[in-house]
Protein backbone atom coordinates (compact mmCIF):
# COMPACT_ATOMS: atom_id res chain seq x y z
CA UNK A 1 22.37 21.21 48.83
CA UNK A 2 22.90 23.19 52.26
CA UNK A 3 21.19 26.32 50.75
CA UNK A 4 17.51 26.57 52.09
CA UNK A 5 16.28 26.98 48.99
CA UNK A 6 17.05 24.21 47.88
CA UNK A 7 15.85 22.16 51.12
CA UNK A 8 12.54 23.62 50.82
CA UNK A 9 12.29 22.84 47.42
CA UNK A 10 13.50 18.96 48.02
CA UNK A 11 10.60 18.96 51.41
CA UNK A 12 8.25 19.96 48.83
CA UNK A 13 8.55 17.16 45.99
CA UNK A 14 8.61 14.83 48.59
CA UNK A 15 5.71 16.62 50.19
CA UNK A 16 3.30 15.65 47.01
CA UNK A 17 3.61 12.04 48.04
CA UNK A 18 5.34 9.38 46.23
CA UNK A 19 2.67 8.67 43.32
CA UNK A 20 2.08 12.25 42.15
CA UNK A 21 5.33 12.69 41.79
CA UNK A 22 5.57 9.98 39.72
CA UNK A 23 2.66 11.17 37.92
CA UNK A 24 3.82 14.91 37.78
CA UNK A 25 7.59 14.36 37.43
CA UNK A 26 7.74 11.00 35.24
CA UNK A 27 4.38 11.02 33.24
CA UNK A 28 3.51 14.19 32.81
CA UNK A 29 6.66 16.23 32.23
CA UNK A 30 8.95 13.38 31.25
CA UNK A 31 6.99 10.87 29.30
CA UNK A 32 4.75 12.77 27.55
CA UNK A 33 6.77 15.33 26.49
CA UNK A 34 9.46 12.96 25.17
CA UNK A 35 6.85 11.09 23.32
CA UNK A 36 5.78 14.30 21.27
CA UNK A 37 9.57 14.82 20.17
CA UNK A 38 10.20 11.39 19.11
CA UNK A 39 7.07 11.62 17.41
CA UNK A 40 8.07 14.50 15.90
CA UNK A 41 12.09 13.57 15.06
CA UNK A 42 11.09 9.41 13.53
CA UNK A 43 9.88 10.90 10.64
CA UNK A 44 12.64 12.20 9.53
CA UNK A 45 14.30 9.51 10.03
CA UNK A 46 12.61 6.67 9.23
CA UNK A 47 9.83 6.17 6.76
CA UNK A 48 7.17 5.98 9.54
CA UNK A 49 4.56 8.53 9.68
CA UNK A 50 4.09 10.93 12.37
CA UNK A 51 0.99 9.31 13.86
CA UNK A 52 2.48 5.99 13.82
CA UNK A 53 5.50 6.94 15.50
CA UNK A 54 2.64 8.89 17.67
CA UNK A 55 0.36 6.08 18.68
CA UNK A 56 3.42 3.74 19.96
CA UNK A 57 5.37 6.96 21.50
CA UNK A 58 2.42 7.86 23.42
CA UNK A 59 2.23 4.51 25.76
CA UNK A 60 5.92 3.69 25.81
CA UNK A 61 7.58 6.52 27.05
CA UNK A 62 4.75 7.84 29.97
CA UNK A 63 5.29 4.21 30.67
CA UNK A 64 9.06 4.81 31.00
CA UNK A 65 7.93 7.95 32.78
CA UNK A 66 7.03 6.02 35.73
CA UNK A 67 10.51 4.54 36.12
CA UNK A 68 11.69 7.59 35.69
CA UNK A 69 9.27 9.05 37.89
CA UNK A 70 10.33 6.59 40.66
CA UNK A 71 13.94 6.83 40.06
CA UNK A 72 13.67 10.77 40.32
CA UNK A 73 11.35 10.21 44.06
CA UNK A 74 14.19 8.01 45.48
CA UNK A 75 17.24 10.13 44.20
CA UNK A 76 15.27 13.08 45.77
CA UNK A 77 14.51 11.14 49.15
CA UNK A 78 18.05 10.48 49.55
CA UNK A 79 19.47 14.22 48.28
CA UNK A 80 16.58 15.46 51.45
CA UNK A 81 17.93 12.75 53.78
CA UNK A 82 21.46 14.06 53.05
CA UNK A 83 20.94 17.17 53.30
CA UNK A 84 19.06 17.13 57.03
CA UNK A 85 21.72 15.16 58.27
């Protein structure tokens, strides 16, 4: 990650602060996301209904989100660190 680019890119999600990225990165475009295709996919393979698998999809996985939220914040605080040095 020498490009500039790419720097820039890595100041700039660091930039947003620690819990909007969580928010953005693990919640929003993670969680949610993921919750609407497992939502989507149990039916077909179980004999839950969509809005079952729905209402428990929609507060696990943001909730996962913000692990992966904070596991994406550190991974790109070290690739920035890296990458200066």
């Amino acid at each position: 990650m020498t490009n500039p680019e790419d720097l820039k890119k890595l100041e700039q999600k660091i930039a947003m602060g620690m819990s909007k990225h969580i928010l953005v990165y693990g919640v929003l475009l993670w969680g949610i996301p993921t919750a609407i295709f497992y939502a989507a996919i149990t039916p077909l393979f179980t004999g839950k209904g969509f809005i079952e698998a729905l209402s428990f999809s929609l507060w696990a996985f943001p909730l996962g989100g913000i692990f992966y939220g904070l596991y994406s914040w550190l991974k790109t605080k070290n690739l920035l660190e890296k990458a200066k040095s």
